[in-house]
C-alpha atoms as a PDB file:
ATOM      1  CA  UNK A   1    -105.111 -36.376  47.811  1.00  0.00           C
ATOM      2  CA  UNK A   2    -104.057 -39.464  49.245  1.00  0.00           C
ATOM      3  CA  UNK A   3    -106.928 -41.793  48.905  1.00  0.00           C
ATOM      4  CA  UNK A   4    -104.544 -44.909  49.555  1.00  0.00           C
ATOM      5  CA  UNK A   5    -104.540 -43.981  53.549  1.00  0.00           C
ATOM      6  CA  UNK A   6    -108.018 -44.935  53.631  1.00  0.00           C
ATOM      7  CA  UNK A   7    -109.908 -48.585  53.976  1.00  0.00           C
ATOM      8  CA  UNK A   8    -112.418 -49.225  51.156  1.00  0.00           C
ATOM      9  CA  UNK A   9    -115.130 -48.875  53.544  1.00  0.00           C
ATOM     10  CA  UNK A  10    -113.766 -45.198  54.668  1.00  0.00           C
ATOM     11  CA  UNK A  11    -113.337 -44.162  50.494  1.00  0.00           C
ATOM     12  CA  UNK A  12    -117.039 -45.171  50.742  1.00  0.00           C
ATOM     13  CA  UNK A  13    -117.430 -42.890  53.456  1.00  0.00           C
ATOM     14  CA  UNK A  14    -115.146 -40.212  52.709  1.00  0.00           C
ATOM     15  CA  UNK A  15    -117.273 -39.633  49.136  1.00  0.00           C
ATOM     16  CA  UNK A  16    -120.736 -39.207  50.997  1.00  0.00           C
ATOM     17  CA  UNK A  17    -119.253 -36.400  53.836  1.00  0.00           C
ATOM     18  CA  UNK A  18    -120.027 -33.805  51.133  1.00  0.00           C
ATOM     19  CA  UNK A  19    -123.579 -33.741  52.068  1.00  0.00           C
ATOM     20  CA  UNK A  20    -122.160 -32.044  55.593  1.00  0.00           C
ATOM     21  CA  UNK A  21    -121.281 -28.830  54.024  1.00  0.00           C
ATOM     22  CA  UNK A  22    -121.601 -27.001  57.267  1.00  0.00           C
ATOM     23  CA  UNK A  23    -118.405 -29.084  58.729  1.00  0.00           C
ATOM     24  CA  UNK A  24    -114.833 -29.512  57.484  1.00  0.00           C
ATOM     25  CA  UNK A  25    -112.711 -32.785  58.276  1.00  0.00           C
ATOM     26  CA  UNK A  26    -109.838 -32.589  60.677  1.00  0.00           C
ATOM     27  CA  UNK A  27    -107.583 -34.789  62.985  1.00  0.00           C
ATOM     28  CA  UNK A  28    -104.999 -36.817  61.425  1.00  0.00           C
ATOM     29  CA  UNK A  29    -107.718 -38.393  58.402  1.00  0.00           C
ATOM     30  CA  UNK A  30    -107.637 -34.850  56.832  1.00  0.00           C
ATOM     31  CA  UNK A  31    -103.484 -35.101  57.422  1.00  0.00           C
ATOM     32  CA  UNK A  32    -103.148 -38.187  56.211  1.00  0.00           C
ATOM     33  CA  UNK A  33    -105.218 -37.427  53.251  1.00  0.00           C
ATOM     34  CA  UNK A  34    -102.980 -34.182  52.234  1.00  0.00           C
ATOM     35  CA  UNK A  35     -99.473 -35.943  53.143  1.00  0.00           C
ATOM     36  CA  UNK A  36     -99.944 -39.826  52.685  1.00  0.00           C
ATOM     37  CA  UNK A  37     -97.766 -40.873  55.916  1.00  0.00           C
ATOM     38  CA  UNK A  38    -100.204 -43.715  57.565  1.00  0.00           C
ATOM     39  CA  UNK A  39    -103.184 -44.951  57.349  1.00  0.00           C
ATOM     40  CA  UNK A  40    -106.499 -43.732  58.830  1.00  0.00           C
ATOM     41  CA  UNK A  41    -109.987 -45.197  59.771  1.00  0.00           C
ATOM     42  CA  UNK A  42    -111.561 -42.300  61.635  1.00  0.00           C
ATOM     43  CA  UNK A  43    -113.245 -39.327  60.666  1.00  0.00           C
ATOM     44  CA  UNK A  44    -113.517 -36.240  62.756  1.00  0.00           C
ATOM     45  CA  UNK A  45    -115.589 -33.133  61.324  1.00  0.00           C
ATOM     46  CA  UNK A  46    -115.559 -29.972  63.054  1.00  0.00           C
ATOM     47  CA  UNK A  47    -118.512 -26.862  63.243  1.00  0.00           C
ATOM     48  CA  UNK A  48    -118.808 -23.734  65.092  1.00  0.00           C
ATOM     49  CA  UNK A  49    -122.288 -24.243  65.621  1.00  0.00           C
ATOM     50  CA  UNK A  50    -124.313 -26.457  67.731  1.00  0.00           C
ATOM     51  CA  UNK A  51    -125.393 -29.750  66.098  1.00  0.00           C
ATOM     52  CA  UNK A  52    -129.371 -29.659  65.528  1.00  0.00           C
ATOM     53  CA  UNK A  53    -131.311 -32.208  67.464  1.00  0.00           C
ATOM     54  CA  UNK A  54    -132.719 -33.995  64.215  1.00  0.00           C
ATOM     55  CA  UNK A  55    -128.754 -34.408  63.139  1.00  0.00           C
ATOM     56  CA  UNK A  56    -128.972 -38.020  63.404  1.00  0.00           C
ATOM     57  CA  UNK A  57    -131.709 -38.331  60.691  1.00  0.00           C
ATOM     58  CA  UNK A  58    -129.288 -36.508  58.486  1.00  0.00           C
ATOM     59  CA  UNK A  59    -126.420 -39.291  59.043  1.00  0.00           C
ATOM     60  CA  UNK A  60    -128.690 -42.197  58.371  1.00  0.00           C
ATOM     61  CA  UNK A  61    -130.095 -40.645  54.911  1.00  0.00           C
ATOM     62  CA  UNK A  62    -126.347 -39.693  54.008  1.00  0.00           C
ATOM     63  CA  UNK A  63    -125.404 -43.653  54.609  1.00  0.00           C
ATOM     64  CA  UNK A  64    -128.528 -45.493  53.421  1.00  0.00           C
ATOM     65  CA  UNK A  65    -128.364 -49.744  53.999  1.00  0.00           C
ATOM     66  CA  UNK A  66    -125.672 -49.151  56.572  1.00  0.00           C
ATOM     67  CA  UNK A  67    -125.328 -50.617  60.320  1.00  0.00           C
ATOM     68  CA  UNK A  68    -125.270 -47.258  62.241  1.00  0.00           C
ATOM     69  CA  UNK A  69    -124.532 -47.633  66.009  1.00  0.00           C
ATOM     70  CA  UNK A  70    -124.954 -44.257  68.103  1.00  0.00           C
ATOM     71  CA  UNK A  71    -122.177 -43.873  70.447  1.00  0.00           C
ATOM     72  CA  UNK A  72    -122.983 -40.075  71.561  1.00  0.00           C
ATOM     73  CA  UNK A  73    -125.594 -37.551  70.943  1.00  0.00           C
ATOM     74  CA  UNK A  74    -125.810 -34.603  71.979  1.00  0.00           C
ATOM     75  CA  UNK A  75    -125.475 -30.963  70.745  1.00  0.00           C
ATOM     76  CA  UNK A  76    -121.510 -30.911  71.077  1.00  0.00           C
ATOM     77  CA  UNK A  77    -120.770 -34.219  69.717  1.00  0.00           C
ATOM     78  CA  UNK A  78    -122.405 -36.751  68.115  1.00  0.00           C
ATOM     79  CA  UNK A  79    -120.279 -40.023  67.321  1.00  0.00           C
ATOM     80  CA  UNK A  80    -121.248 -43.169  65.384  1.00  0.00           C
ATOM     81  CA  UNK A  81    -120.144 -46.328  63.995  1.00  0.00           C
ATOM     82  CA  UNK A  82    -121.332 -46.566  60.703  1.00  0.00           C
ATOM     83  CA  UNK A  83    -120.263 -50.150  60.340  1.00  0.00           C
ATOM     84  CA  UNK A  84    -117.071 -50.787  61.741  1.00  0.00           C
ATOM     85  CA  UNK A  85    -115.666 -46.445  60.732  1.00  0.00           C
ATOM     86  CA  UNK A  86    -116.083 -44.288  63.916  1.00  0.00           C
ATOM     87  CA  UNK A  87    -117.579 -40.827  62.498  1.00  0.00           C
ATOM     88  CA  UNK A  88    -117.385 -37.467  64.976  1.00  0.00           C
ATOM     89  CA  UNK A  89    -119.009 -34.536  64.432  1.00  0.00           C
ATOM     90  CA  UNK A  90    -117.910 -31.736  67.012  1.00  0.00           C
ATOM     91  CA  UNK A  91    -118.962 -28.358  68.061  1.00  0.00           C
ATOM     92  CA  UNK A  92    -115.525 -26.641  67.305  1.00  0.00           C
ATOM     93  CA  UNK A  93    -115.342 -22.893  69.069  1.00  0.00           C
ATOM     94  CA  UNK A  94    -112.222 -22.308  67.799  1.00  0.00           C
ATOM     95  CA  UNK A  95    -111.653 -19.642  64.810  1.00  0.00           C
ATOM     96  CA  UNK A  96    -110.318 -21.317  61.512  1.00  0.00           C
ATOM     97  CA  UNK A  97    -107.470 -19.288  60.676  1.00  0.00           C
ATOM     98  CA  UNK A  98    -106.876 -20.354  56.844  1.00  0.00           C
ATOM     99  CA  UNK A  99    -109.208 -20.967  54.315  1.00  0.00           C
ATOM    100  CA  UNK A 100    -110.351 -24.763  53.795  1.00  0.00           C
ATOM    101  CA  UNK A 101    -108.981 -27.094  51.267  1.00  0.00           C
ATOM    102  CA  UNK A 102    -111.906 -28.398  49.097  1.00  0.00           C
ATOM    103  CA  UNK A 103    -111.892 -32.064  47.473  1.00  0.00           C
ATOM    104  CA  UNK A 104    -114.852 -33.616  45.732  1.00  0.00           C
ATOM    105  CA  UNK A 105    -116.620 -30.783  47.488  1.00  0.00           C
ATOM    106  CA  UNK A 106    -115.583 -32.089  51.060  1.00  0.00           C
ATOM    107  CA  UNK A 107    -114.056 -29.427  53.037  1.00  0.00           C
ATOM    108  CA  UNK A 108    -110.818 -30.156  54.721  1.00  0.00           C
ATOM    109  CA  UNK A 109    -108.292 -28.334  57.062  1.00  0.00           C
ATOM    110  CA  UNK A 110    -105.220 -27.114  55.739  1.00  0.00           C
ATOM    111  CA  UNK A 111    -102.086 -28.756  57.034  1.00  0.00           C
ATOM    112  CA  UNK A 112    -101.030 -25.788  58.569  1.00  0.00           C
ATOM    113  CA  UNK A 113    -104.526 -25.501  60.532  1.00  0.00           C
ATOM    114  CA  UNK A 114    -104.000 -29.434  61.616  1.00  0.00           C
ATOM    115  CA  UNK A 115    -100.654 -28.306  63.085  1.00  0.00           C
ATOM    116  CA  UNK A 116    -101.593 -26.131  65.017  1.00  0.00           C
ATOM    117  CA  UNK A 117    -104.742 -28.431  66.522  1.00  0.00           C
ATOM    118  CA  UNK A 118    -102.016 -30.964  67.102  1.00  0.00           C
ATOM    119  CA  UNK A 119     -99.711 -28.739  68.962  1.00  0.00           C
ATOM    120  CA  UNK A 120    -102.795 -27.520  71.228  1.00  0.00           C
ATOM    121  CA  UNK A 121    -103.826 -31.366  71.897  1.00  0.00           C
ATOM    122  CA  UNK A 122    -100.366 -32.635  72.732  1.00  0.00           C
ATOM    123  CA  UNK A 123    -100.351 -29.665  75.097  1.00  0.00           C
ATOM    124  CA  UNK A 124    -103.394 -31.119  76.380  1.00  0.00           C
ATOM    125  CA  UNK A 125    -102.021 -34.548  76.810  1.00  0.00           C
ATOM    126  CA  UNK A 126    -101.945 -36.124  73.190  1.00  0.00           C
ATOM    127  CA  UNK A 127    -101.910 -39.591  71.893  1.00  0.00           C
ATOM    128  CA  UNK A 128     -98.999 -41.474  70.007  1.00  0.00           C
ATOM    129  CA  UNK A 129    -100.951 -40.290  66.965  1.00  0.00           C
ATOM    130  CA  UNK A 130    -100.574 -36.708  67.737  1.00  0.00           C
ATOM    131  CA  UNK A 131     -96.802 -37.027  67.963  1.00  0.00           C
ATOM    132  CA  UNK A 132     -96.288 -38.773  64.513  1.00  0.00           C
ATOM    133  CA  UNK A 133     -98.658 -36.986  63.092  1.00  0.00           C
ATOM    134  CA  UNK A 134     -96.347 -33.646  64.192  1.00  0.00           C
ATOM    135  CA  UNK A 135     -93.223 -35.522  63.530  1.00  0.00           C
ATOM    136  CA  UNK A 136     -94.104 -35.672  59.789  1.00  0.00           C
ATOM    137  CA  UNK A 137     -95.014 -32.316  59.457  1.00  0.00           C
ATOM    138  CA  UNK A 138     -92.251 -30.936  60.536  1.00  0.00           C
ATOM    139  CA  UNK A 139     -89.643 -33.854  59.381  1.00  0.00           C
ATOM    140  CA  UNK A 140     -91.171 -33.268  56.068  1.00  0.00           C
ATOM    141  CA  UNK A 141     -90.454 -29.654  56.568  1.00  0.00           C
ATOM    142  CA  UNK A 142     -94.371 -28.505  55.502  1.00  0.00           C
ATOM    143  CA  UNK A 143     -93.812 -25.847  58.697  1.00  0.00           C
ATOM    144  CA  UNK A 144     -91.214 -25.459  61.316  1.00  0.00           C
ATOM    145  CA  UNK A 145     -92.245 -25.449  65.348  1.00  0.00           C
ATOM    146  CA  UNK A 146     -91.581 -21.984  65.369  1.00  0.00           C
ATOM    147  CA  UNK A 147     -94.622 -21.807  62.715  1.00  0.00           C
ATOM    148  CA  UNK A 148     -96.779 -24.298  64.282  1.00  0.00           C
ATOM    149  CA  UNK A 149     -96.988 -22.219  68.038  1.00  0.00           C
ATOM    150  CA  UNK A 150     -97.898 -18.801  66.082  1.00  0.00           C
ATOM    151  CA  UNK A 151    -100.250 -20.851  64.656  1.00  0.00           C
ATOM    152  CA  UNK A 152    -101.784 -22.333  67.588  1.00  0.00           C
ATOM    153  CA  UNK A 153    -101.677 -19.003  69.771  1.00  0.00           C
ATOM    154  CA  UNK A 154    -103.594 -17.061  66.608  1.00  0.00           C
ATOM    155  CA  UNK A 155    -106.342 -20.162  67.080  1.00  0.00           C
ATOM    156  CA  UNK A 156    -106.326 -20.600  71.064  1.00  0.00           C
ATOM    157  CA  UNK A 157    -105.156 -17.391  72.607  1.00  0.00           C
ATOM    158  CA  UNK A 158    -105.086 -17.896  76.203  1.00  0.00           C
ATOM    159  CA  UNK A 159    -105.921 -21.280  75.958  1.00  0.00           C
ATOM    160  CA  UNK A 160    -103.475 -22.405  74.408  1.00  0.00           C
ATOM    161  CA  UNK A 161     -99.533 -22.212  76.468  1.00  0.00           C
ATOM    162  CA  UNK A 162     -96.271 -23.042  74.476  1.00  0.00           C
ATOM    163  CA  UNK A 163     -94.083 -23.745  77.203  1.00  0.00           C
ATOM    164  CA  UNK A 164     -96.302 -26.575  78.314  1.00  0.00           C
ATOM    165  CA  UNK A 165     -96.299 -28.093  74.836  1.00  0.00           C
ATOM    166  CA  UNK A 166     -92.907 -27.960  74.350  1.00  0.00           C
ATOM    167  CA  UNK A 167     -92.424 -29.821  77.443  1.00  0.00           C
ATOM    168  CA  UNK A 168     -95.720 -32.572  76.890  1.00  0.00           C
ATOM    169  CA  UNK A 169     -93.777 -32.659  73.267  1.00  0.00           C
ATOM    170  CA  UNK A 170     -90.608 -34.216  75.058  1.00  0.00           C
ATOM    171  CA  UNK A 171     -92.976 -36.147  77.540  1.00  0.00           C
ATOM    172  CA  UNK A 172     -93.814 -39.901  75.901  1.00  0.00           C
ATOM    173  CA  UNK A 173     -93.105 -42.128  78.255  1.00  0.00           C
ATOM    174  CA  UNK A 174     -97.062 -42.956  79.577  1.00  0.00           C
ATOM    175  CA  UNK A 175     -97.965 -42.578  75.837  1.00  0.00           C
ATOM    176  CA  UNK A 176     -99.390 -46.046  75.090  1.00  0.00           C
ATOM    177  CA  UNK A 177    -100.949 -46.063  71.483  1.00  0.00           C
ATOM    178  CA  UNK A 178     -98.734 -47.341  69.381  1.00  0.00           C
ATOM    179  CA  UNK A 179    -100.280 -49.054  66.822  1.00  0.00           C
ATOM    180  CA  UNK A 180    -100.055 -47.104  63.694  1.00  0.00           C
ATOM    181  CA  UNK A 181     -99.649 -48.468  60.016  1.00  0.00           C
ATOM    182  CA  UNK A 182     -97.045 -46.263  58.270  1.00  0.00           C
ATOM    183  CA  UNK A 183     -97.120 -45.609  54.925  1.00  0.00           C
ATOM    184  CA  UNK A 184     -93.499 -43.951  54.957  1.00  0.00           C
ATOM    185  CA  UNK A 185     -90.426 -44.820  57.193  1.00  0.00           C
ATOM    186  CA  UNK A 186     -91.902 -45.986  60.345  1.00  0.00           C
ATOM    187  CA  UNK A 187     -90.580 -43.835  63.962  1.00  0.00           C
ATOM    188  CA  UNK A 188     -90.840 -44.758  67.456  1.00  0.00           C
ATOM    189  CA  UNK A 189     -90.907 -42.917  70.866  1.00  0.00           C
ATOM    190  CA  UNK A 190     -87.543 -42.886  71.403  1.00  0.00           C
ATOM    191  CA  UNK A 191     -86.801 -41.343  67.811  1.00  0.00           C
ATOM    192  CA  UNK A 192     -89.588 -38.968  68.687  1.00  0.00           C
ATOM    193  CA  UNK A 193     -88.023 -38.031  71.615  1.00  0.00           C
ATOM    194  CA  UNK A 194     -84.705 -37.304  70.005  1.00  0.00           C
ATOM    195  CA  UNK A 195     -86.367 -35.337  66.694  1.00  0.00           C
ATOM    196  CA  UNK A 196     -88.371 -33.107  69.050  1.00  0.00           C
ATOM    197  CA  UNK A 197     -85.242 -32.535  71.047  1.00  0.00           C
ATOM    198  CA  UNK A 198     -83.217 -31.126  68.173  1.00  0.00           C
ATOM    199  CA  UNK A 199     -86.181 -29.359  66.973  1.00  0.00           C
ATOM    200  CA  UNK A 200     -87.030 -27.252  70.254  1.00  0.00           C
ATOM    201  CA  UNK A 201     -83.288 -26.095  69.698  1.00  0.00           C
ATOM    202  CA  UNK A 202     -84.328 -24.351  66.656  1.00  0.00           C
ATOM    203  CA  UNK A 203     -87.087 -22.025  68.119  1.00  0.00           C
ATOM    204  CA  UNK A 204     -86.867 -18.312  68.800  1.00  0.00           C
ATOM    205  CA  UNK A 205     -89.377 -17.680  71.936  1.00  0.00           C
END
């Protein structure tokens, strides 16, 4: 794992999530952690089940001494600053479709899994993140698009439409976010744009 895309506040964190055994960490932290491309301050951990009501009790005895600020509660999400590190936990419907990666007994997603939650939230409208985080995966040839869509229609279904993610994957220009610290050869939107191009060309739909 790639420990060096975290802060020294979110190795503190990252070694204290194994006490949430009944979630597994997504989003682009558990990416970053399997592939090392940027760095990463939030945490997002995923559950099929609702969160229980006493939840919050459960954060606050598995970071003991720290500032924790409650930014939502309720039995789909609850989010919270423990100091300055955003922590989500999530009410996640969707089926995991591999088995999870396991690393000083935290559960992660598999890269292939992240893929194919990235191709379903770009579809959705993504954020610069999203892109990069995609660009990498398939730059670094882990899995081709091709891959990534049979991935995300096993996990989705109906929810989940390729042609409009193909297009939202050429679609950057009201993307914003672009501060990201790269920890291997920086890209930009309009090399984004270009990569994806060449890479739609590829695909057998």
């Amino acid at each position: 794992m790639h420990l060096e895309v975290l802060t020294e506040k979110g190795k503190e964190i990252f070694s204290r999530l194994d006490r949430f055994n009944k979630f597994y960490l997504a989003g682009g932290t558990a990416l970053a952690l399997q592939i090392g491309h940027r760095a990463s301050i939030d945490f997002d951990l995923f559950s099929k089940k609702e969160i229980q009501k006493d939840f919050l009790s459960e954060i606050e005895e598995a970071f003991p001494g720290e500032n924790i600020s409650v930014v939502v509660n309720n039995p789909d999400e609850v989010t919270v600053f423990v100091s300055e590190t955003k922590v989500t936990f999530l009410k996640y419907p969707f089926p995991l479709i591999y088995d999870l990666v396991n690393y000083e007994s935290v559960n992660l997603a598999t890269i292939k899994e992240i893929a194919g939650i990235k191709a379903y939230t770009i579809g959705r409208r993504g954020s610069f993140k999203d892109y990069v985080d995609l660009y990498f995966i398939l730059s670094e040839k882990y899995f081709s698009l091709n891959e990534i869509i049979d991935v995300a229609e096993k996990k989705y279904g109906s929810d989940f439409n390729s042609r409009l993610f193909l297009e939202q994957l050429l679609y950057l220009e009201d993307i914003t976010d672009t501060e990201i610290v790269f920890l291997k050869d920086s890209v930009d939107k309009k090399e984004l744009r270009k990569f994806f191009e060449e890479e739609i060309k590829k695909i057998k739909i």
